[in-house]
Protein backbone atom coordinates (compact mmCIF):
# COMPACT_ATOMS: atom_id res chain seq x y z
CA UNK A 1 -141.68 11.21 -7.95
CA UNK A 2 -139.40 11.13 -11.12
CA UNK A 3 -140.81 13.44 -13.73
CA UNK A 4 -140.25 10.40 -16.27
CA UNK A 5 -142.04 7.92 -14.46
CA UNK A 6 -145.07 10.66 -14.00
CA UNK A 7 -144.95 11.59 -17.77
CA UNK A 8 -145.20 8.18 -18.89
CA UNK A 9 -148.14 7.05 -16.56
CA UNK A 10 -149.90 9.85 -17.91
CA UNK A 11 -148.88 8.73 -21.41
CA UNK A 12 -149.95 5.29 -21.12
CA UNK A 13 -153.20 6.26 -19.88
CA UNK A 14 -153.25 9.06 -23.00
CA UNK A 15 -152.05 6.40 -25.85
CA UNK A 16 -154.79 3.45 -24.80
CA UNK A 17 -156.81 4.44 -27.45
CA UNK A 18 -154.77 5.54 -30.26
CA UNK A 19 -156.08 2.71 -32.32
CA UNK A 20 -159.01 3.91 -34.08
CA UNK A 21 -162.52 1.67 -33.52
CA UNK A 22 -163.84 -0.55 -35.67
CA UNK A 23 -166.81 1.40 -37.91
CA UNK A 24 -168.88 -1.09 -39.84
CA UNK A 25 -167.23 -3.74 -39.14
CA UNK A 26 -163.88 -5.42 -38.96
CA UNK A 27 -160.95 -3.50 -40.14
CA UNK A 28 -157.34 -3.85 -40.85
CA UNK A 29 -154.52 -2.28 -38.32
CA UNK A 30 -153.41 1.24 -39.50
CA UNK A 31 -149.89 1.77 -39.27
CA UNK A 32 -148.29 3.56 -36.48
CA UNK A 33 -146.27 6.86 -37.85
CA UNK A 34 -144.90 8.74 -34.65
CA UNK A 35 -143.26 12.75 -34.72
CA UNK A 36 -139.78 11.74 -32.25
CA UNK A 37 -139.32 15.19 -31.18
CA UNK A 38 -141.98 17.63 -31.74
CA UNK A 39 -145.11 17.89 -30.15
CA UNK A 40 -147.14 19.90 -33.76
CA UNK A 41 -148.79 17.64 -35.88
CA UNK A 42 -151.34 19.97 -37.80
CA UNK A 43 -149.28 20.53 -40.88
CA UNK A 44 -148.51 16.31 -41.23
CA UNK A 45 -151.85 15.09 -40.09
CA UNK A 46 -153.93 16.42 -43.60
CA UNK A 47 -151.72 14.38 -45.42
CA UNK A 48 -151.34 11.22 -43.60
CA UNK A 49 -154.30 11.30 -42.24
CA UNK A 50 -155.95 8.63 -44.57
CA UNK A 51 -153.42 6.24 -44.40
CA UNK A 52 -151.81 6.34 -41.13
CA UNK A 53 -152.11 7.29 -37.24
CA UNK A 54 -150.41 9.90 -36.50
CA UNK A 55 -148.40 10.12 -32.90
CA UNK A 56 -146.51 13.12 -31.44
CA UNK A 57 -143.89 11.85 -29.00
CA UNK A 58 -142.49 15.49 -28.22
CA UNK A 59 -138.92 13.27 -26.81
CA UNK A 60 -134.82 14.05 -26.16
CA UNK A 61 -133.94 10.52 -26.21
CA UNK A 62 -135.51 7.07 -27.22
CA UNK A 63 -135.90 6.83 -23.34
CA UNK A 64 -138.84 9.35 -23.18
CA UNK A 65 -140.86 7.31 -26.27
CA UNK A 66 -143.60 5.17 -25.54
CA UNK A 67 -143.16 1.52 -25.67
CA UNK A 68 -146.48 1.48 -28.07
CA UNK A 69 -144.66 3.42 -30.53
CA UNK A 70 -141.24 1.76 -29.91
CA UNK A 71 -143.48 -1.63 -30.36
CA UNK A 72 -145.65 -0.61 -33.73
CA UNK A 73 -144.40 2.79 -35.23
CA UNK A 74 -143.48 2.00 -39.17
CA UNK A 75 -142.57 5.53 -39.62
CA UNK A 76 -140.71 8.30 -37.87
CA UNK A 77 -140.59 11.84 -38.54
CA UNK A 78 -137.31 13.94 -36.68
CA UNK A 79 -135.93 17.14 -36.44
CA UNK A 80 -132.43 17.50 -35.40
CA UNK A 81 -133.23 17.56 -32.00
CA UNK A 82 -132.77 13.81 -31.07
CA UNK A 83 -130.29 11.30 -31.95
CA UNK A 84 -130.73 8.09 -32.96
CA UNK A 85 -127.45 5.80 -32.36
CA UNK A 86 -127.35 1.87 -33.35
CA UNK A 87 -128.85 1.14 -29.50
CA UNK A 88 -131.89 3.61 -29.99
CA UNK A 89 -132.84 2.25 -33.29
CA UNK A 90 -132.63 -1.51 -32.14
CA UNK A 91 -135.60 -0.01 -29.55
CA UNK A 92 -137.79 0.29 -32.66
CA UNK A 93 -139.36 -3.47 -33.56
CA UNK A 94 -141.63 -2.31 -36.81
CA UNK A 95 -139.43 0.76 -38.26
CA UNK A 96 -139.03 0.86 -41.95
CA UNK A 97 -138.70 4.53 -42.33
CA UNK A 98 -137.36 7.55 -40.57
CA UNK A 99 -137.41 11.29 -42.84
CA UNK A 100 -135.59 13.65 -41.72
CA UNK A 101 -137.36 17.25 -41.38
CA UNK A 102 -134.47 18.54 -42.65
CA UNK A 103 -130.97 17.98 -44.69
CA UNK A 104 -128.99 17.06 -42.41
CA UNK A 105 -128.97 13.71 -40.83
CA UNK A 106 -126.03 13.09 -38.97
CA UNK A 107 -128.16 12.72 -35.89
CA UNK A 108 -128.94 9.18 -36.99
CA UNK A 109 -126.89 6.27 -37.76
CA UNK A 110 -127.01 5.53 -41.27
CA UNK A 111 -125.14 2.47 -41.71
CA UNK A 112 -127.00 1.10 -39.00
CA UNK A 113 -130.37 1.63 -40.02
CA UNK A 114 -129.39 0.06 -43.10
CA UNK A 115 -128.17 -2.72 -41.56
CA UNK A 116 -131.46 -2.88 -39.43
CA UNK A 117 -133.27 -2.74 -42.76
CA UNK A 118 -134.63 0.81 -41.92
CA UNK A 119 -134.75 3.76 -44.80
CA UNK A 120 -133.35 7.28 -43.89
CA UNK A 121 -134.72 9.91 -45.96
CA UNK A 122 -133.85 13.54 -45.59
CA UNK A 123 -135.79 16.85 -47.33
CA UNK A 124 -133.03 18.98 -48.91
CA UNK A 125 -134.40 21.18 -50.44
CA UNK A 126 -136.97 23.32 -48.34
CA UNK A 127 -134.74 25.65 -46.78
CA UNK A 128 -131.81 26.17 -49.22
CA UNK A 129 -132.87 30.02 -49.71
CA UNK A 130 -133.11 30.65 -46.10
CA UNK A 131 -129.79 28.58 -45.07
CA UNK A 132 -127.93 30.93 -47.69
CA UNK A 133 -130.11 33.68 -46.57
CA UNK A 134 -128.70 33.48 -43.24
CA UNK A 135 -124.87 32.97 -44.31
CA UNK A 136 -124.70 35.94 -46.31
CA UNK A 137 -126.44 37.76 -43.04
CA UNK A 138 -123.54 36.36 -41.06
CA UNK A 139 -120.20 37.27 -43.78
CA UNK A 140 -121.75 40.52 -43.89
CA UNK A 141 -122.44 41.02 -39.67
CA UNK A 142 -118.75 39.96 -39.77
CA UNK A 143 -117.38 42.54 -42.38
CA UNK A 144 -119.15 45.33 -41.55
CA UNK A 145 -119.31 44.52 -37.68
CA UNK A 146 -123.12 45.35 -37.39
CA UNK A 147 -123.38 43.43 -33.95
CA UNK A 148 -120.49 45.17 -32.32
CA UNK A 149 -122.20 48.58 -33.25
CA UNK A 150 -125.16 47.50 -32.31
CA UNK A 151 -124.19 46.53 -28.64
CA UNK A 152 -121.87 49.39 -28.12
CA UNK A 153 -124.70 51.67 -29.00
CA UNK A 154 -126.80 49.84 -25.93
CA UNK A 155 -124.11 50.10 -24.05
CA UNK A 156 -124.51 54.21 -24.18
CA UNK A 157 -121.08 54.77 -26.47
CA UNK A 158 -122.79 57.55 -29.29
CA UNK A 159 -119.67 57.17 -31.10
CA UNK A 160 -119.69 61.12 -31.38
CA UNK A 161 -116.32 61.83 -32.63
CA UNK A 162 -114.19 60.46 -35.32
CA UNK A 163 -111.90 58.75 -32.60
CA UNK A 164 -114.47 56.83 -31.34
CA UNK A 165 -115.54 55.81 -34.46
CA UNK A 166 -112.79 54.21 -35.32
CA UNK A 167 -113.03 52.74 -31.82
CA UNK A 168 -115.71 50.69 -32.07
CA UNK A 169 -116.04 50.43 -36.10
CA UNK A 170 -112.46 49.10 -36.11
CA UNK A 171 -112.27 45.85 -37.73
CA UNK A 172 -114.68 46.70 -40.46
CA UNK A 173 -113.36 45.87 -44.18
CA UNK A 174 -114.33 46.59 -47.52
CA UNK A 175 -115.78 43.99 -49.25
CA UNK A 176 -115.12 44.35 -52.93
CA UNK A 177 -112.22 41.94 -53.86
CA UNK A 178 -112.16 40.18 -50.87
CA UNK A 179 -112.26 36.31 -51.58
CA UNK A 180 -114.69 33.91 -49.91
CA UNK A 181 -114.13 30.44 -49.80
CA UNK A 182 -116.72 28.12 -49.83
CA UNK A 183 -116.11 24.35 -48.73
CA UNK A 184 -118.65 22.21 -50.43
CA UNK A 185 -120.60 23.13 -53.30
CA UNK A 186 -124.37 21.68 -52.74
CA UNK A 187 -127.21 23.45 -53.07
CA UNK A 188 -126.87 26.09 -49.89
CA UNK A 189 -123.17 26.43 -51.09
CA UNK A 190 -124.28 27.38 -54.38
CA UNK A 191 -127.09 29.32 -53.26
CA UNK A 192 -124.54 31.63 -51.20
CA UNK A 193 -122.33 31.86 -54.43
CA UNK A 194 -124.86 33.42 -56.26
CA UNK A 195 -125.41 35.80 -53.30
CA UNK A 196 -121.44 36.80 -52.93
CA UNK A 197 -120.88 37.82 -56.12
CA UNK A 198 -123.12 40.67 -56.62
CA UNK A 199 -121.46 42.29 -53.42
CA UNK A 200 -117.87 42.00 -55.37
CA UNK A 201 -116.51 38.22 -53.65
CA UNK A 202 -114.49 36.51 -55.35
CA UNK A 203 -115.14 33.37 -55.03
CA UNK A 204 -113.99 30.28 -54.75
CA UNK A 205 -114.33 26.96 -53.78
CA UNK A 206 -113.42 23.42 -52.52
CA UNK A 207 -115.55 20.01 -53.02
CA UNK A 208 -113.74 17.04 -54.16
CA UNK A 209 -117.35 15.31 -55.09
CA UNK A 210 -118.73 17.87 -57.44
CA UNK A 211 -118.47 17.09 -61.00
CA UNK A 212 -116.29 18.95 -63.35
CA UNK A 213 -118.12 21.52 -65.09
CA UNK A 214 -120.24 22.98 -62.53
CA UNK A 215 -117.80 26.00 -61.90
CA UNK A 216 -118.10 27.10 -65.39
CA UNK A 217 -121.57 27.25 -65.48
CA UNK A 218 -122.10 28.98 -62.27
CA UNK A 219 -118.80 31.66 -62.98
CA UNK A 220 -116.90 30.02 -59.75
CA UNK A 221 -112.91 29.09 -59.45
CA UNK A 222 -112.27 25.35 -58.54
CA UNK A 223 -109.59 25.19 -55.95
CA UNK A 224 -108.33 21.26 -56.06
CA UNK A 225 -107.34 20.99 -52.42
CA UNK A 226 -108.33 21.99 -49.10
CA UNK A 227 -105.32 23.49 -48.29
CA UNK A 228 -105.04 25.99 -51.29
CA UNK A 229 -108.23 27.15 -50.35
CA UNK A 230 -107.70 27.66 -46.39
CA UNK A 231 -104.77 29.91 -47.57
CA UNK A 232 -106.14 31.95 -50.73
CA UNK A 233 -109.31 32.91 -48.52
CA UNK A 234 -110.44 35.88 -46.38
CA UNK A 235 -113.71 34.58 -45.73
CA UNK A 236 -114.50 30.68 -45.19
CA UNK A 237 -117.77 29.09 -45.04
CA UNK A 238 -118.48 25.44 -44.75
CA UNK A 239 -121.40 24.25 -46.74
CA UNK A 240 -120.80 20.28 -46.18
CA UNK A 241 -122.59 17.37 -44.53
CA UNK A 242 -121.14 16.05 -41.47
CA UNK A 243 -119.49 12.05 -41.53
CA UNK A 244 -117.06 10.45 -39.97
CA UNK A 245 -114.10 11.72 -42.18
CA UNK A 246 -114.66 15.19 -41.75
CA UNK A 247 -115.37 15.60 -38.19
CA UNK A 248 -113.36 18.78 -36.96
CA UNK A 249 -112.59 19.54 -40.45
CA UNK A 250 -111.53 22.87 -39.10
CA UNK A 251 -109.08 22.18 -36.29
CA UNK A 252 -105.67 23.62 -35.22
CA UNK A 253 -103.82 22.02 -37.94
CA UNK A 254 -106.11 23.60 -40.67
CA UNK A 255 -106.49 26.73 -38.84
CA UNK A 256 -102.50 26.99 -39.43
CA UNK A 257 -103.26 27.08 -43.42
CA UNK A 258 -105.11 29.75 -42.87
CA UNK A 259 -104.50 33.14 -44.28
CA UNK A 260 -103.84 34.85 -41.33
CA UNK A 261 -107.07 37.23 -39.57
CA UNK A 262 -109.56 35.24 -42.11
CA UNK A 263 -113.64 35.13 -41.02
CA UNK A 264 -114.92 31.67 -40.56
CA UNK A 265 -118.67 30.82 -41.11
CA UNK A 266 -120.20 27.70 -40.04
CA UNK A 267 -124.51 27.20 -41.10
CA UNK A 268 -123.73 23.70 -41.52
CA UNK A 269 -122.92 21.31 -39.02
CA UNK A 270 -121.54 21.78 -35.27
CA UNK A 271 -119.16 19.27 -35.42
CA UNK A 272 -117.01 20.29 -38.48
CA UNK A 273 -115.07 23.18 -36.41
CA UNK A 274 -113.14 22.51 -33.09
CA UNK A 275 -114.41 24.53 -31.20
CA UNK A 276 -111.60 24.36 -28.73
CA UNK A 277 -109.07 25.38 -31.67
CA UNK A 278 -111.11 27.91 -32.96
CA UNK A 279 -111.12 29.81 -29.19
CA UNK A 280 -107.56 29.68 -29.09
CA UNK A 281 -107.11 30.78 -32.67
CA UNK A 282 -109.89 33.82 -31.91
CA UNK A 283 -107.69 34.80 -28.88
CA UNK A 284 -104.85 34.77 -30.87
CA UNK A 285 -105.74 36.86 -33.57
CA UNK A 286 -105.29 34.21 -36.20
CA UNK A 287 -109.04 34.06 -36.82
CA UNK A 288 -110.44 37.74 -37.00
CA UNK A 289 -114.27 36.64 -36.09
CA UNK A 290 -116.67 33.85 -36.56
CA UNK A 291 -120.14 33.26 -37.28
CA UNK A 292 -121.66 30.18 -35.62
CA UNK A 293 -124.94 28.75 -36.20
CA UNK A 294 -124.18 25.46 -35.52
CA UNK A 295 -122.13 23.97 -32.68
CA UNK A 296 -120.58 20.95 -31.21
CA UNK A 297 -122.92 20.70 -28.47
CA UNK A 298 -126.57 21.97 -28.95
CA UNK A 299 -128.33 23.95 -27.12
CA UNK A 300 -126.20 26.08 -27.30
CA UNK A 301 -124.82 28.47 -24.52
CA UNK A 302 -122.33 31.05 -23.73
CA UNK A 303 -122.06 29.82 -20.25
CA UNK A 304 -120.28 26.91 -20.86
CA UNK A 305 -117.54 25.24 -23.50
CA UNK A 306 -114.51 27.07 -25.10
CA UNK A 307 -116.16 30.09 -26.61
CA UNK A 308 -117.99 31.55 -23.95
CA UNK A 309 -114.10 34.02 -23.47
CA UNK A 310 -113.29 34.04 -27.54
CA UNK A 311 -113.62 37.64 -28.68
CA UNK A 312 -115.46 38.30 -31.94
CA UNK A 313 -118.08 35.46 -32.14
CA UNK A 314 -121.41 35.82 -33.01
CA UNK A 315 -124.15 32.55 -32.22
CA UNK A 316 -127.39 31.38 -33.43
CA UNK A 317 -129.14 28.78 -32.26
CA UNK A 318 -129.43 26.71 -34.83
CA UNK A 319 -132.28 28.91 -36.95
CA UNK A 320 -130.02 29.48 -40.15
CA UNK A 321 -132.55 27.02 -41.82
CA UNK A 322 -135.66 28.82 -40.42
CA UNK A 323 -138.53 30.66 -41.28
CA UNK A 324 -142.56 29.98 -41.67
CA UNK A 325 -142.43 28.81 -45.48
CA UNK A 326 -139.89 26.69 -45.16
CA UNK A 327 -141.00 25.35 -41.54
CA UNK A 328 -144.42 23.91 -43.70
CA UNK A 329 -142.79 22.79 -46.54
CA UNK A 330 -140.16 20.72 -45.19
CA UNK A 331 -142.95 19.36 -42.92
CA UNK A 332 -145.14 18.58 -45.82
CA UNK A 333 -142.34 17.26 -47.87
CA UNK A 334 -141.52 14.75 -44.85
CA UNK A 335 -145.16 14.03 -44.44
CA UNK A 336 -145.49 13.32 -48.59
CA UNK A 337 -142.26 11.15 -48.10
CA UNK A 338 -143.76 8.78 -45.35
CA UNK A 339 -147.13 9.11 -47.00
CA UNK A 340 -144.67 7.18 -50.23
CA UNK A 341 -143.29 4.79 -47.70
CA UNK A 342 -146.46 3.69 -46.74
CA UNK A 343 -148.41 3.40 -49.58
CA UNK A 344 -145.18 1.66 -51.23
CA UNK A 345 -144.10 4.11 -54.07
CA UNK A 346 -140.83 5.67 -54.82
CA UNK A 347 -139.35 7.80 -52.30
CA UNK A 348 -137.01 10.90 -53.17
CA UNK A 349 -134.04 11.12 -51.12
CA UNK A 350 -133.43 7.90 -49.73
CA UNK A 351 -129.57 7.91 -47.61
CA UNK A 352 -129.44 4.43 -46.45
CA UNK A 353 -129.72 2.87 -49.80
CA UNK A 354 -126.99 3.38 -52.75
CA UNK A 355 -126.95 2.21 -56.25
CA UNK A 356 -124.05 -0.19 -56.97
CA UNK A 357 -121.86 3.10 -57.72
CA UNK A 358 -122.11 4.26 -54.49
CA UNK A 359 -124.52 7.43 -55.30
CA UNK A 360 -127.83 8.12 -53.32
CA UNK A 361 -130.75 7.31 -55.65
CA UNK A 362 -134.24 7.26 -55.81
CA UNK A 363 -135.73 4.06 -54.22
CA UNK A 364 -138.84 1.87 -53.96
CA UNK A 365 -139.64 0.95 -50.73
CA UNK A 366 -143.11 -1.16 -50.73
CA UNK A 367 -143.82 -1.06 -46.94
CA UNK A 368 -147.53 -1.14 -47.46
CA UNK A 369 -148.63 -2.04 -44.36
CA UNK A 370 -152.36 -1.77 -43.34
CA UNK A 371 -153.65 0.25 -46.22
CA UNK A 372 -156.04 -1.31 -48.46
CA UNK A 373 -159.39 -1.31 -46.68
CA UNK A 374 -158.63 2.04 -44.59
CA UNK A 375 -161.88 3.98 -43.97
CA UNK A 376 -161.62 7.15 -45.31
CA UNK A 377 -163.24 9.18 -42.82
CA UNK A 378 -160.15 7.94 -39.95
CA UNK A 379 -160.04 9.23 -36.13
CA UNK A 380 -157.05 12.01 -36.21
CA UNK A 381 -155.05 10.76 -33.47
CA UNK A 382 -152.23 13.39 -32.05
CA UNK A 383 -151.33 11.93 -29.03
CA UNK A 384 -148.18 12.43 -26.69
CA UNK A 385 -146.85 8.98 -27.09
């Protein structure tokens, strides 16, 4: 039998009762706030716990979600682990709010989740150190070629002699006065400014929506275009959000502006580099090495797709952002946010709705729905749904 078709008969039977009863008496429907993809509710449940039912759907695609939740669920937590096109959130008939765990949020369709009256909010902040964290890890892996000594050391070479040193150290540079270029300025692409410096980077960088002013303050060099920077760099790291006008930011054409044998870095989004260009250019020479964390198509594997015969890349799946603090704040941030929704104040980083300047601001959003009357002492509800 289809392992769908079993999964979801054991669902339904699971998700009969994820209305709580009625305790003394009539009482108003709670609303319906459903995890998409992710099956741990422990850190969210505390803090919606009074004011919602909580759902864990633990799906890939809108396919593997529950009809109750596609039928009732107000709210929606994500990672980046499922995408939501126009067609997937048309599925939803009560949505009014999706967070992302998370900054980035190309994984949903803004405009139309605007149109379908649905708030996008994302949690920026959580995992700024970390994301940085883990780009400086990967500049310096690439410099200093840690991973290449590290495998040829498994692979039995003791690197004994001063010949084989140079053997499999070759390719190392100094760092001091080497110039790293950073395209887009945010928060992580500050963070890893601050980082560079102290190990003698100069650095510069590239973002066209940054105010003026911000390089002086942080002792950075404003480059005006994209191409000044490609060629003035020996290091590049992208640091931007992923849209429609900068997909493949980093193709064949740009790789040609390139300063030739540069490092690219990529801890933001998979689908800013071509990865098709960037195998050829790795083969080629004209990129020394990468650093990948991100990737066009996720999982991630070496069996498959243009890099798995590129020389000089080193992959992560996807865990630049990671680690146990910033897991549990970014889920308590997202919980706080939908927690706001709900209870109809102000949420903090609302994407789908823009002040008449075009800047992402702050937004009420009085959803509302089923709170006033909740018993306080609720049935926690973690269901796969």
């Amino acid at each position: 039998m289809d392992r769908h078709k079993v999964k979801r008969q054991r669902l339904d039977r699971i998700c009969e009762g994820i209305r709580p009863p009625i305790v003394n008496g009539p009482m108003p429907a709670r609303p319906l706030v459903a995890l998409l993809d992710g099956r741990d509710c422990t850190v969210e449940m505390p803090i919606l716990k009074d004011v919602a039912t909580v759902a864990f759907c633990d799906a890939q695609s809108t396919q593997e979600i529950h009809e109750k939740v596609l039928n009732e669920a107000v709210g929606a937590l994500m990672y980046h682990t499922i995408t939501l096109s126009r067609q997937d959130l048309e599925k939803f008939k009560a949505l009014r709010v999706i967070v992302r765990i998370g900054s980035g949020y190309d994984n949903v369709d803004i405009k139309s989740a605007a149109e379908l009256g649905i708030a996008v909010c994302n949690i920026p902040s959580s995992s700024v150190e970390e994301t940085a964290d883990s780009t400086l890890c990967h500049i310096l892996n690439l410099y200093r070629r840690v991973t290449w000594l590290h495998q040829a050391m498994r692979e039995g070479n003791r690197a004994s002699s001063m010949e084989q040193i140079r053997e499999v150290a070759g390719g190392a540079v100094r760092i001091r006065g080497e110039t790293l270029g950073i395209i887009g300025l945010g928060r992580v692409g500050q963070a890893v400014a601050l980082r560079a410096k102290p190990f003698g980077f100069n650095v510069i960088f590239y973002d066209p929506y940054l105010p003026d002013g911000v390089e002086r303050s942080l002792g950075l060099q404003r480059i005006g275009t994209l191409q000044d920077l490609l060629m003035h760099s020996d290091c590049i790291t992208l640091h931007c959000s992923l849209n429609e006008h900068n997909h493949h930011l980093i193709n064949d054409f740009t790789i040609k502006q390139m300063r030739h044998g540069c490092f690219l870095v990529n801890t933001a989004r998979g689908g800013l580099v071509d990865e098709k260009a960037l195998a050829q250019a790795l083969k080629e020479g004209r990129i020394r090495g990468t650093a990948l964390d991100v990737h066009e198509s996720e999982p991630f594997s070496f069996a498959q797709g243009p890099l798995k015969d590129a020389p000089n890349v080193i992959c992560t799946p996807h865990t630049a952002w990671y680690s146990e603090q910033a897991s549990i704040e970014s889920r308590e941030d997202a919980a706080k946010e939908i927690r706001r929704a709900i209870t109809g104040t102000t949420l903090s980083n609302v994407m789908t709705l823009t002040t008449s300047a075009g800047k992402r601001d702050a937004c009420h959003l009085p959803i509302g729905i089923g709170v006033q009357g909740i018993s306080h002492s609720p049935v926690e509800v973690s269901h796969v749904c």
